[in-house]
PDB file of N, CA and C in Angstrom:
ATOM      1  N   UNK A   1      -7.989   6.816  13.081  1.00  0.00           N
ATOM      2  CA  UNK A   1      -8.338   5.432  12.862  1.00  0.00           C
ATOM      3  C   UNK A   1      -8.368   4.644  14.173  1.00  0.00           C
ATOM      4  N   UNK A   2      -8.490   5.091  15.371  1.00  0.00           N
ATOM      5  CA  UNK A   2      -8.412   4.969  16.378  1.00  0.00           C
ATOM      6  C   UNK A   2      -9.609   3.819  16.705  1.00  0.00           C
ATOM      7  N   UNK A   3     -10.671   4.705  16.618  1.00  0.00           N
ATOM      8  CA  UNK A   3     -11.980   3.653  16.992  1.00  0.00           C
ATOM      9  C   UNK A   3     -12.125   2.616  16.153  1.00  0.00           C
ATOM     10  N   UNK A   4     -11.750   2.849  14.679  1.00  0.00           N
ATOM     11  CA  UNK A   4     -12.416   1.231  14.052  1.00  0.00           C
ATOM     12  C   UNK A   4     -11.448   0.287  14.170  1.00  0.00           C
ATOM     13  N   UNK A   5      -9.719   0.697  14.309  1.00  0.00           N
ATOM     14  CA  UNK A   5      -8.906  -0.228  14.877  1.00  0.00           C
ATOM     15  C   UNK A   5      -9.858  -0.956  15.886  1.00  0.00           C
ATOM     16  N   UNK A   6      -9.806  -0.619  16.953  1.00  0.00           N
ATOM     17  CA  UNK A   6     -10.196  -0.583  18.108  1.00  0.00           C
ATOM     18  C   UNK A   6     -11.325  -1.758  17.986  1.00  0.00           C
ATOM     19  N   UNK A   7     -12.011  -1.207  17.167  1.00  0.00           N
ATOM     20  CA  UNK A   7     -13.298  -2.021  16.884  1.00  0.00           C
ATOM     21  C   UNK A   7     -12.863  -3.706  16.242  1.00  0.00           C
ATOM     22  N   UNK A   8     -12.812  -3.165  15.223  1.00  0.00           N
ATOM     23  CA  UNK A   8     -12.047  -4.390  14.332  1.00  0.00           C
ATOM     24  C   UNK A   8     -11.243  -5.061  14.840  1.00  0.00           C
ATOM     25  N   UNK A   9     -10.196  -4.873  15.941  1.00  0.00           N
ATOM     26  CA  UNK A   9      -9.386  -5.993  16.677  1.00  0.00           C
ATOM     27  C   UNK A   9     -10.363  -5.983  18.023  1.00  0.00           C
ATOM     28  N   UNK A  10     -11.111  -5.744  18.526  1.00  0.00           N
ATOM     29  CA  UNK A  10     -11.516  -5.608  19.890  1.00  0.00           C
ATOM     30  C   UNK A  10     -10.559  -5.562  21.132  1.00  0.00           C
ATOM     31  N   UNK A  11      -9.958  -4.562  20.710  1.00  0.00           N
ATOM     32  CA  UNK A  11      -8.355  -4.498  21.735  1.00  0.00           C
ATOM     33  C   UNK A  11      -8.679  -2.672  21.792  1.00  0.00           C
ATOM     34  N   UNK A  12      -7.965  -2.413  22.960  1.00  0.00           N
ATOM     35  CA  UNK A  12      -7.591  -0.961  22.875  1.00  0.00           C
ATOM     36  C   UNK A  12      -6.612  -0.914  22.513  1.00  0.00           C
ATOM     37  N   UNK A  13      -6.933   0.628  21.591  1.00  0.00           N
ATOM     38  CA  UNK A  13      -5.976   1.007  20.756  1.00  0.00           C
ATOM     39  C   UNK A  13      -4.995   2.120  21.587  1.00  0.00           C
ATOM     40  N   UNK A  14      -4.038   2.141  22.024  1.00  0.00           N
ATOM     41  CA  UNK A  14      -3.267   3.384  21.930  1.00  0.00           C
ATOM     42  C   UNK A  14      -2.196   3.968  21.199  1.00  0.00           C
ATOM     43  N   UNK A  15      -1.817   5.553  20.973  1.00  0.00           N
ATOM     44  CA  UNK A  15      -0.633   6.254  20.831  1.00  0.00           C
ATOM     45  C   UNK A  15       1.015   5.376  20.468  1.00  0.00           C
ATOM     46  N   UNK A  16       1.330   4.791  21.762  1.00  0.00           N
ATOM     47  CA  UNK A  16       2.454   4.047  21.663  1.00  0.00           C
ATOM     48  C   UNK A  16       2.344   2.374  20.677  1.00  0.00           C
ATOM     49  N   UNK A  17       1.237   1.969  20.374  1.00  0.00           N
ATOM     50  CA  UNK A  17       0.964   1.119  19.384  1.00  0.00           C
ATOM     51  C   UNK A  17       1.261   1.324  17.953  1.00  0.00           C
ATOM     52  N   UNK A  18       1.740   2.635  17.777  1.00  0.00           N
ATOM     53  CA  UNK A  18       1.825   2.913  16.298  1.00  0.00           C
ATOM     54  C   UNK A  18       3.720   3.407  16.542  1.00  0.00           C
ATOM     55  N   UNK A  19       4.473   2.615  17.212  1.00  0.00           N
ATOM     56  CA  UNK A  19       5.952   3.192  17.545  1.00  0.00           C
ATOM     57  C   UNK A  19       6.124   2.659  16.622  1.00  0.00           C
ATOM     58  N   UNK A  20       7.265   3.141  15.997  1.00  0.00           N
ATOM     59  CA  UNK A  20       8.311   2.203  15.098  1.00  0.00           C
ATOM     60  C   UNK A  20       8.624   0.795  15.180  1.00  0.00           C
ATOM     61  N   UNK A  21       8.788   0.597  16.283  1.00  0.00           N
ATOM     62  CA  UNK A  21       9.599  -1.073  16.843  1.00  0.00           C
ATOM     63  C   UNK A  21       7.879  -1.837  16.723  1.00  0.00           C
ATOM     64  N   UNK A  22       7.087  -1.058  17.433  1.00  0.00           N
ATOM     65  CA  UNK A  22       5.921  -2.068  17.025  1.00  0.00           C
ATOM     66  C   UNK A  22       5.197  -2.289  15.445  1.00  0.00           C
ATOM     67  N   UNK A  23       5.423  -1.267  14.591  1.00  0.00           N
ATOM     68  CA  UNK A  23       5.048  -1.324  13.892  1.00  0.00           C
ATOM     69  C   UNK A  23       6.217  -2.073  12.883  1.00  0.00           C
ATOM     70  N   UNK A  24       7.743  -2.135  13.090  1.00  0.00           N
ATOM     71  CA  UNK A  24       8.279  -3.068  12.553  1.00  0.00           C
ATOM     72  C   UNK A  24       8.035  -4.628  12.800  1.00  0.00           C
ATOM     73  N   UNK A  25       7.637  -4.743  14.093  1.00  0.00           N
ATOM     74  CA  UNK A  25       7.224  -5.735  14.690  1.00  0.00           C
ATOM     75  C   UNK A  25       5.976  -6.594  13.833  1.00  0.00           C
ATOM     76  N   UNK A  26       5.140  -5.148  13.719  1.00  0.00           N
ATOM     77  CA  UNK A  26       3.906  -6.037  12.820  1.00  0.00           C
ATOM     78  C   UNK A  26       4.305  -6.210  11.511  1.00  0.00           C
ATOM     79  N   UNK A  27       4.882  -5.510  10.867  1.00  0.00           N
ATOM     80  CA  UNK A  27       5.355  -6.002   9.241  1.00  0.00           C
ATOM     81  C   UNK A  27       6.164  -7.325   9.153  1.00  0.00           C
ATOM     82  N   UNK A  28       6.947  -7.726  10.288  1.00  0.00           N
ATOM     83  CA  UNK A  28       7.544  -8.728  10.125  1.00  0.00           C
ATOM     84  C   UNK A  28       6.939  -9.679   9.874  1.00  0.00           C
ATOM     85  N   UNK A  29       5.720  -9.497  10.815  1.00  0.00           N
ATOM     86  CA  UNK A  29       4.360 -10.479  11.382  1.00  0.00           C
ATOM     87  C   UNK A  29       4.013 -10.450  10.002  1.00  0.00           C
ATOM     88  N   UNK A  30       3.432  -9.862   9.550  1.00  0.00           N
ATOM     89  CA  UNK A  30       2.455  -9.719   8.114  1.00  0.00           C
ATOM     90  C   UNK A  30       3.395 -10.291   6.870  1.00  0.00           C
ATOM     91  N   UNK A  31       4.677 -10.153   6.944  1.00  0.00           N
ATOM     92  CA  UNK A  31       5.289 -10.078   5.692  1.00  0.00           C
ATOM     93  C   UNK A  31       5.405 -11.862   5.864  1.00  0.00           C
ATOM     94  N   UNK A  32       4.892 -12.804   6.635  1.00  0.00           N
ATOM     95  CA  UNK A  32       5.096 -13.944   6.472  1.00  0.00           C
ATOM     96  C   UNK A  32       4.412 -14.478   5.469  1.00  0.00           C
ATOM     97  N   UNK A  33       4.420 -15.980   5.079  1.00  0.00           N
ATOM     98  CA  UNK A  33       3.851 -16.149   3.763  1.00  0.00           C
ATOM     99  C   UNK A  33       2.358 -16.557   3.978  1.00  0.00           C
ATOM    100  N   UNK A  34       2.456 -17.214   4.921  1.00  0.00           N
ATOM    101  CA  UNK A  34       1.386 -17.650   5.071  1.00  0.00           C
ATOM    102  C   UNK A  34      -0.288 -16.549   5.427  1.00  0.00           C
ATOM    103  N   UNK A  35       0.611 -15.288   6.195  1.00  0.00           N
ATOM    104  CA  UNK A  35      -0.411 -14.036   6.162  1.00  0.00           C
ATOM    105  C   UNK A  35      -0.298 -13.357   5.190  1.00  0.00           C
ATOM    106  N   UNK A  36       0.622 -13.537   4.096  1.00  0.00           N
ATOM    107  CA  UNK A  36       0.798 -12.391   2.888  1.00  0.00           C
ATOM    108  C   UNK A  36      -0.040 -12.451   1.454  1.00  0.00           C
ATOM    109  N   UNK A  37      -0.092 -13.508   1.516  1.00  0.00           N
ATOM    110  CA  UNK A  37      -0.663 -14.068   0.247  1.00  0.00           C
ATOM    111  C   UNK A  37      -1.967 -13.970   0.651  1.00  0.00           C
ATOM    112  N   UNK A  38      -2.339 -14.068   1.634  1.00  0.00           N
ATOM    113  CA  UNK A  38      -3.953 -13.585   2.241  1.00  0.00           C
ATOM    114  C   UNK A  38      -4.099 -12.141   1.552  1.00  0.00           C
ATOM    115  N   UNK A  39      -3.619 -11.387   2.215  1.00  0.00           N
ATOM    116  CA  UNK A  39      -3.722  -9.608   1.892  1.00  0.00           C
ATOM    117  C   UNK A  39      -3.086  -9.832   0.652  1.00  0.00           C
ATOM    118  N   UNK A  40      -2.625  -9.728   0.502  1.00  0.00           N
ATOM    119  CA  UNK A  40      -2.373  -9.560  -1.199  1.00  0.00           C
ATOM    120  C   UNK A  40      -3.625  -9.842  -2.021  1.00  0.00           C
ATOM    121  N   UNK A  41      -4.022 -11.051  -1.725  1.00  0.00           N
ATOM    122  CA  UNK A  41      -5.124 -11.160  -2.759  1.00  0.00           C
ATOM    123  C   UNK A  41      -6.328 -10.805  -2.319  1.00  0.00           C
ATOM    124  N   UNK A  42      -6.511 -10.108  -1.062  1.00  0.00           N
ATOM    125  CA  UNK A  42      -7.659  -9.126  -0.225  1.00  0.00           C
ATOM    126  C   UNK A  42      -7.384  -8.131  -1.245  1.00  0.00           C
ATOM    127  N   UNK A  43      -6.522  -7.423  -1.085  1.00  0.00           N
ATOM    128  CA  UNK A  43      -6.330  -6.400  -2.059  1.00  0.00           C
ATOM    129  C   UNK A  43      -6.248  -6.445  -3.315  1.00  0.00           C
ATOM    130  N   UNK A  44      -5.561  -6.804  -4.026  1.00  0.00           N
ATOM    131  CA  UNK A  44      -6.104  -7.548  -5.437  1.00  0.00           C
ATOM    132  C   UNK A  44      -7.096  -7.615  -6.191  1.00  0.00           C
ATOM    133  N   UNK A  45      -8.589  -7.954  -5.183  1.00  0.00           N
ATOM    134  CA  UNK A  45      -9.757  -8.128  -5.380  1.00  0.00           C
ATOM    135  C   UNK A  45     -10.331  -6.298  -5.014  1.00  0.00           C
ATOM    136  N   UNK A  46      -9.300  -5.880  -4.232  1.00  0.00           N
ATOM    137  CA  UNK A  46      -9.891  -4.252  -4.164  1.00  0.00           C
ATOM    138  C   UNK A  46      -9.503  -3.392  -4.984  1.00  0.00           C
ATOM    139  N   UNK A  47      -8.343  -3.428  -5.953  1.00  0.00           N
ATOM    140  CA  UNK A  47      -7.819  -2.405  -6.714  1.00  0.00           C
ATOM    141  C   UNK A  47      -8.399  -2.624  -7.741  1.00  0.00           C
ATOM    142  N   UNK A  48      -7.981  -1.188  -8.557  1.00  0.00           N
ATOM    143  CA  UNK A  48      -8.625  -0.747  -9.538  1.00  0.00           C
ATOM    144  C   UNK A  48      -7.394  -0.498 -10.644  1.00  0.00           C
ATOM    145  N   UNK A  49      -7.796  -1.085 -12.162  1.00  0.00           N
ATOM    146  CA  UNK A  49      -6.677  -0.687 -12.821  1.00  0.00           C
ATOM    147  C   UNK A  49      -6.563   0.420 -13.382  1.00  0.00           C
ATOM    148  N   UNK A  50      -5.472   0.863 -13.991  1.00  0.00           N
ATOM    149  CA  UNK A  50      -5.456   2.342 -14.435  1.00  0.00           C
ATOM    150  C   UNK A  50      -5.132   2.079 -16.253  1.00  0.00           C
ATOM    151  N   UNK A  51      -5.567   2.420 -17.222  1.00  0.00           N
ATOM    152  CA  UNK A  51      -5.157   2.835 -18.601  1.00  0.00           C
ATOM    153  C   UNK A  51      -4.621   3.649 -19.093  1.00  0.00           C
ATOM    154  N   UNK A  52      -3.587   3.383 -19.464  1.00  0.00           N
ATOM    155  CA  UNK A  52      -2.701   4.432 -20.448  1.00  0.00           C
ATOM    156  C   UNK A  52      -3.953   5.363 -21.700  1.00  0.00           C
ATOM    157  N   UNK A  53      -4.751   6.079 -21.949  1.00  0.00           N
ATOM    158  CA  UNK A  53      -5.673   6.430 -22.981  1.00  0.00           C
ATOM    159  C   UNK A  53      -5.169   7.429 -23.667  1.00  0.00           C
ATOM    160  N   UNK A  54      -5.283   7.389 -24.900  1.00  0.00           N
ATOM    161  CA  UNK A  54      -5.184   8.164 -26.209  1.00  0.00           C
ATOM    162  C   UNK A  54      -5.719  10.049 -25.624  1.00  0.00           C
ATOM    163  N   UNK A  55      -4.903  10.448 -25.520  1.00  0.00           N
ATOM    164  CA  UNK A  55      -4.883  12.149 -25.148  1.00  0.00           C
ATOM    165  C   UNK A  55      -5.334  13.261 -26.104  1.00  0.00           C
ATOM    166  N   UNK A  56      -6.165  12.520 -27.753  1.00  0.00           N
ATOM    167  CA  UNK A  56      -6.229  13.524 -28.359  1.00  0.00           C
ATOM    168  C   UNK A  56      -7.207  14.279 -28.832  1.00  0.00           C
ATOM    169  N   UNK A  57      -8.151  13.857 -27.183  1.00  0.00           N
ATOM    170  CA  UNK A  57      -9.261  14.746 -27.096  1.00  0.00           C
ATOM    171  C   UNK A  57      -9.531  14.408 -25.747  1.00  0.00           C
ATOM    172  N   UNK A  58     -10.058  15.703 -25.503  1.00  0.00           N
ATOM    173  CA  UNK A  58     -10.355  16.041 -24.057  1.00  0.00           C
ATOM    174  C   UNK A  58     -12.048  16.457 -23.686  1.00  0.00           C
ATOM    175  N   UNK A  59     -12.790  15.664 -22.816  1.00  0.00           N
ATOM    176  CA  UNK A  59     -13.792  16.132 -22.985  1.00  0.00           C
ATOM    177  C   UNK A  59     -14.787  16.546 -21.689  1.00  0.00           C
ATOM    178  N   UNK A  60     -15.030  17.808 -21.152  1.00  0.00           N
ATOM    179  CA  UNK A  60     -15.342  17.916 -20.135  1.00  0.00           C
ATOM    180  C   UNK A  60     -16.771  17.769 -19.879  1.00  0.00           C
ATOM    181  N   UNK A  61     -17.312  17.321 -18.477  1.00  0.00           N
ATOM    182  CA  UNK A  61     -19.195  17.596 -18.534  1.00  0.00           C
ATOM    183  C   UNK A  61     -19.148  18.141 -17.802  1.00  0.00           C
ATOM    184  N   UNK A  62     -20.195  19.299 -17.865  1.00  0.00           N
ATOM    185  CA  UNK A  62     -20.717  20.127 -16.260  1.00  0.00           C
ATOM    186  C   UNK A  62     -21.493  19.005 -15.816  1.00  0.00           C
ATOM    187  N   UNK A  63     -21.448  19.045 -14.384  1.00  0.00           N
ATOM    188  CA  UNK A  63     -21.811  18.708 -13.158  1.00  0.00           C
ATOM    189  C   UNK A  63     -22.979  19.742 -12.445  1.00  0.00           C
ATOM    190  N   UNK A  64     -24.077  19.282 -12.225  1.00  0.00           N
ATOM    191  CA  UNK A  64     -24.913  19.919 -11.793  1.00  0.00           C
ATOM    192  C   UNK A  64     -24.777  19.691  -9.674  1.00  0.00           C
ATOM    193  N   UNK A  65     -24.821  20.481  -9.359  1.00  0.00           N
ATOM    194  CA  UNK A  65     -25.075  20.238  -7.724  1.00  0.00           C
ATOM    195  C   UNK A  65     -26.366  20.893  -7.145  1.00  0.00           C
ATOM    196  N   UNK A  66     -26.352  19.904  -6.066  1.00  0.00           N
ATOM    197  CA  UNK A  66     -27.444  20.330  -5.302  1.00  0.00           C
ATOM    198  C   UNK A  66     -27.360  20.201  -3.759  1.00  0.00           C
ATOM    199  N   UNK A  67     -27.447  21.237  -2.907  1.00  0.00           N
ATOM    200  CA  UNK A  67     -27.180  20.694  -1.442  1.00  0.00           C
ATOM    201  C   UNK A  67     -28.401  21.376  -0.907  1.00  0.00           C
ATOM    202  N   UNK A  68     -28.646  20.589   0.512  1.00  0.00           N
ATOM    203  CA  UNK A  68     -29.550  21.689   1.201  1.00  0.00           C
ATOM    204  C   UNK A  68     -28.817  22.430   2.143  1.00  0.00           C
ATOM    205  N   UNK A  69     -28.982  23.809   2.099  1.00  0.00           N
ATOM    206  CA  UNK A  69     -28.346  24.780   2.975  1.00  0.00           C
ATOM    207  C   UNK A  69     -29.028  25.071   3.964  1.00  0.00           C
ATOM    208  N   UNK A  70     -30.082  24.223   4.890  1.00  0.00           N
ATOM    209  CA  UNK A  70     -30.247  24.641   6.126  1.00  0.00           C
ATOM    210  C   UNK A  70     -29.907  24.927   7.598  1.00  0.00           C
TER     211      UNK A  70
END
């Protein structure tokens, strides 16, 4: 994830950027309210819910494929 970091902040990215202390550093940063409630509801708008569904039938489809093998 190197380059689209990279990209997306327009900063270089390195190795020692992902230490512990910095990366506690950034959660502290993030876990404020005023940046949290941002991402939260960034994400929010990205998840997907899941359903508990009735198990008492199972029903499979074949899948047809096609690739080119050149």
């Amino acid at each position: 994830m190197k380059h689209p970091l990279s990209r997306l902040t327009a900063q270089a990215i390195e190795p020692l950027d992902f230490s512990d202390d910095r990366l506690g550093y950034l959660l502290k940063h993030l876990s404020k309210s005023r940046y949290w409630h941002g991402i939260e509801q960034d994400l929010n708008e990205r998840s997907i819910e899941v359903h508990a569904l009735p198990q008492n039938v199972i029903r499979c489809d074949a899948t047809t494929v096609s690739g080119d093998t050149r």
